[in-house]
Protein backbone atom coordinates (compact mmCIF):
# COMPACT_ATOMS: atom_id res chain seq x y z
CA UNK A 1 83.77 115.41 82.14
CA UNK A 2 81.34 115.87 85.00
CA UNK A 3 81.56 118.60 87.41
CA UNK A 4 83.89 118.50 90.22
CA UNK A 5 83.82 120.70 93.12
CA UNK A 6 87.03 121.43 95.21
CA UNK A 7 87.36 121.11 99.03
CA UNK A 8 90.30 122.07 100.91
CA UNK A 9 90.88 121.46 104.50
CA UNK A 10 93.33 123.92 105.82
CA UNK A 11 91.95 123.62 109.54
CA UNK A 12 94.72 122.67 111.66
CA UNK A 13 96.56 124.62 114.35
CA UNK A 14 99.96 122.83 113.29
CA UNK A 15 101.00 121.31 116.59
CA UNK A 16 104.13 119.49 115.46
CA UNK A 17 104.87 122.21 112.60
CA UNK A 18 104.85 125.05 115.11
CA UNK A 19 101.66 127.16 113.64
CA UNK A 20 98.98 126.56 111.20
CA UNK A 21 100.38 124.96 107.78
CA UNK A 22 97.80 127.43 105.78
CA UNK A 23 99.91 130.24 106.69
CA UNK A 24 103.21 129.09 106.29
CA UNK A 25 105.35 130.05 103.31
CA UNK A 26 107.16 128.17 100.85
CA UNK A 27 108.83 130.25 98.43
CA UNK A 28 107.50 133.21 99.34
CA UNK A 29 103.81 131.64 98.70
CA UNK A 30 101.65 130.64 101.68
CA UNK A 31 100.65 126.93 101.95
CA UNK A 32 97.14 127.79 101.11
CA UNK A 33 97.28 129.69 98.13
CA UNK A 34 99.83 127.04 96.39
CA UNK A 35 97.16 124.01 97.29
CA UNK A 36 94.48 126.33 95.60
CA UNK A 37 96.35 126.45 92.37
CA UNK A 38 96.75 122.71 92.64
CA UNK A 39 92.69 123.13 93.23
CA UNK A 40 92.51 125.06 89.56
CA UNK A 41 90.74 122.22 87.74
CA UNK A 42 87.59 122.44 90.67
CA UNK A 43 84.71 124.48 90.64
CA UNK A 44 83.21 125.89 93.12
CA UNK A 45 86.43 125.32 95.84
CA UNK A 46 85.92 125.89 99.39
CA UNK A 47 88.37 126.16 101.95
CA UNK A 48 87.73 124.94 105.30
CA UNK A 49 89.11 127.36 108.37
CA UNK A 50 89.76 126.68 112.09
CA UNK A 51 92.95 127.63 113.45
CA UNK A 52 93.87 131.31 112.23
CA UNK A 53 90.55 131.72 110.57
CA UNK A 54 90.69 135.24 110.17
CA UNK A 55 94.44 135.36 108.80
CA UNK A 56 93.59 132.36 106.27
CA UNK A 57 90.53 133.42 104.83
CA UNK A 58 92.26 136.80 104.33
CA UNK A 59 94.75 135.35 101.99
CA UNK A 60 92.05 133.46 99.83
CA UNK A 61 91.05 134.84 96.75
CA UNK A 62 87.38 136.33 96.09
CA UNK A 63 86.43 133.29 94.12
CA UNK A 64 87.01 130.77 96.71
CA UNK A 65 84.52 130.20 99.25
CA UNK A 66 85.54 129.80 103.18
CA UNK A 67 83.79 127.34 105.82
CA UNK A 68 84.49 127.69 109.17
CA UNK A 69 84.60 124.46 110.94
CA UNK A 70 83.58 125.38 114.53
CA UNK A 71 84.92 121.99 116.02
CA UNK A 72 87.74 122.06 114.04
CA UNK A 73 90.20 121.25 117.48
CA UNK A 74 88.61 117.58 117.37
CA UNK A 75 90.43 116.86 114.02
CA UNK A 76 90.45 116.31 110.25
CA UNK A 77 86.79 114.72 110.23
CA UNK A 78 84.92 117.88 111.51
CA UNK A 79 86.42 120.37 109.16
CA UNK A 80 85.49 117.02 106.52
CA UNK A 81 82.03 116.98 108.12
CA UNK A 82 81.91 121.60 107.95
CA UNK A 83 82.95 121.32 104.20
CA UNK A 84 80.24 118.54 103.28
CA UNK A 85 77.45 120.59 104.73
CA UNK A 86 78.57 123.26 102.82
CA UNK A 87 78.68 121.39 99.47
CA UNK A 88 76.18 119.99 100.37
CA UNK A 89 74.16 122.81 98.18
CA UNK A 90 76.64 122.41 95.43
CA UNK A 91 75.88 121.01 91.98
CA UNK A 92 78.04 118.73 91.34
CA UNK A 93 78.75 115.48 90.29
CA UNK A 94 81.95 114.79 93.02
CA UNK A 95 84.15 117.04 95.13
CA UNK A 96 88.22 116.55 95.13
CA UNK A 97 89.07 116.83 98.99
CA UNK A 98 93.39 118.10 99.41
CA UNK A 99 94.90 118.88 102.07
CA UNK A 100 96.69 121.88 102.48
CA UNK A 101 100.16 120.79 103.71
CA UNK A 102 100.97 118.67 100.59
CA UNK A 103 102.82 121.21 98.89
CA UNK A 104 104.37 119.15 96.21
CA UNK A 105 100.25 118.35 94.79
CA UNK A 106 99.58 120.28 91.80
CA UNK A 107 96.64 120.72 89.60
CA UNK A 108 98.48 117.50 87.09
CA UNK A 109 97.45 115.18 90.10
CA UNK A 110 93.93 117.08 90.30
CA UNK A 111 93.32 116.89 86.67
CA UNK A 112 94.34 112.87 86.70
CA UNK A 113 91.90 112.18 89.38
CA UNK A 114 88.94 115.08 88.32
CA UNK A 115 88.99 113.23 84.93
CA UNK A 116 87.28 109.81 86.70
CA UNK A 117 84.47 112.69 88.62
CA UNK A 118 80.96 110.97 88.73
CA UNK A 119 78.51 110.45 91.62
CA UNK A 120 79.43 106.91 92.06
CA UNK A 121 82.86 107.46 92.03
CA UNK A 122 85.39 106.71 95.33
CA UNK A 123 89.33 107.33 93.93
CA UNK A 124 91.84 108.68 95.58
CA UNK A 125 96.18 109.15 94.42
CA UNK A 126 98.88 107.02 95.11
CA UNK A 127 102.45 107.21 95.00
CA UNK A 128 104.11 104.13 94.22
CA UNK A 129 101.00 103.04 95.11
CA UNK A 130 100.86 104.09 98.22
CA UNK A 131 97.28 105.50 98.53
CA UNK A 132 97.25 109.41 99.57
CA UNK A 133 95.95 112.65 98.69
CA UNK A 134 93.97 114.11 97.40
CA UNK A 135 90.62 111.64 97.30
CA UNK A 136 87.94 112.17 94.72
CA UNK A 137 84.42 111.52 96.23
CA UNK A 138 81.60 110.72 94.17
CA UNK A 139 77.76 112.78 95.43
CA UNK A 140 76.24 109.97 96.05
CA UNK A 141 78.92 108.89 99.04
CA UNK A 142 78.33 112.42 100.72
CA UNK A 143 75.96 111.63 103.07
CA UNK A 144 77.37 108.61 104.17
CA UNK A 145 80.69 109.78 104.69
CA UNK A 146 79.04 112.73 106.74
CA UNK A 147 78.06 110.37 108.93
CA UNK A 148 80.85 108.67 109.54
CA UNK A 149 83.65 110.84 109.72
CA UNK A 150 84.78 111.43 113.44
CA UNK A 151 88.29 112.65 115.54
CA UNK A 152 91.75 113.27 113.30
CA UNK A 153 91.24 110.37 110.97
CA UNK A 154 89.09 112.10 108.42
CA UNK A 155 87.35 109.53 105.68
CA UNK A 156 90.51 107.02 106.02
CA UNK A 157 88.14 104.48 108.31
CA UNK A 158 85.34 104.83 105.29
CA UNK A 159 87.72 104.23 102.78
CA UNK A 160 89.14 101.47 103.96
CA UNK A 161 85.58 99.56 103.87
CA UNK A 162 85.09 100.06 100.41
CA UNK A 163 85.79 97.56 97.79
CA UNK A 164 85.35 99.92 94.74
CA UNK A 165 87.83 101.96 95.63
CA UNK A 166 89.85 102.95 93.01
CA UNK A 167 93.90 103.86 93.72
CA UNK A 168 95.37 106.36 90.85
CA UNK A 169 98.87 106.12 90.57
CA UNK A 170 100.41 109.84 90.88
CA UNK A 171 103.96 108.66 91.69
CA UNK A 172 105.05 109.94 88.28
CA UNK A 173 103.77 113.74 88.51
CA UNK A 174 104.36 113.92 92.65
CA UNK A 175 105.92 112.93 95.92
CA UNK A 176 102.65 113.15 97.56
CA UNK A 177 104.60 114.25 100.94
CA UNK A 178 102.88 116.10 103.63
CA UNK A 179 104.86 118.35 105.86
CA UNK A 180 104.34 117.85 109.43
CA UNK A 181 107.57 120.15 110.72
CA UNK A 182 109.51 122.92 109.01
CA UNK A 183 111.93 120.32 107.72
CA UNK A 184 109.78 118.70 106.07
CA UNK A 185 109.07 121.48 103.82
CA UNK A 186 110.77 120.49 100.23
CA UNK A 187 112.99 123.40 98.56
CA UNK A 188 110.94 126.32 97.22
């Protein structure tokens, strides 16, 4: 299996929720350490930070490696754009991008989708085929994707150009539900 790295974007302020989603607890575990465990299968992982920097990057552990997103406040495709710079560096072969307020993602949906890593590569889950998170993103896509990322809408305009996109069904290990408001949050 090539090498995947893991990126999580834990960014937001939270608007609708309340706060940021990074910090909030489910089961006694914050949001951000749960979607690193889902992030096992990844190495190196990097966590992007905006809102509540300081408190998030507090609660990661000292093999995970934070990026500040300085515009983070625009949306989803500058903390994208922060954590490509910073993998930028990276050897490897693809990077696994999650989202950190998909608490119902563990590492079985990583592991399905890490197991098709390659530079070429452009996959991402769905549930009942549905396409989600997270999205598996092949080196040689980087740049591109850099450079066309913009506002809250992340990579979802690049995806939907591409015709070798490849949809991995998840709906039998997850939900693949994001929580937008506290009741939203699924029982601990």
């Amino acid at each position: 299996m090539a090498d995947c790295a893991g990126l999580l974007l834990a960014a937001g302020a939270g608007r609708r929720f309340g706060g940021p989603k990074a910090l909030v607890e489910l089961g006694g575990e914050p949001l951000v350490r749960r979607a690193l465990r889902a992030l096992e299968p990844c190495s190196p992982v990097y966590v992007v930070t905006g809102a509540a920097a300081g408190e998030v990057t507090a609660l990661l552990p000292a093999t995970v490696f934070p990026v500040h997103a300085p515009d983070w406040a625009a949306g989803m495709g500058e903390s994208l754009r922060a954590g490509l710079s910073a993998l930028s560096s990276v050897e490897a072969d693809a990077m696994l991008v999650h989202l950190v307020d998909l608490p119902d993602v563990t590492d079985t949906v990583v592991r399905r989708l890490t197991a098709l890593a390659a530079p070429d590569v452009v996959a991402r889950a769905a549930y009942a085929g549905v396409p989600g998170h997270p999205v598996l993103l092949g080196r040689d896509h980087w740049p591109a994707i850099a450079s066309a990322v913009s506002g809250d809408a992340g990579a979802r305009h690049w995806l939907s150009t591409r015709d070798d996109l490849r949809l991995v069904e998840c709906g039998d290990l997850s939900g693949g539900r994001d929580v937008d408001r506290p009741e939203d949050l699924p029982p601990p």
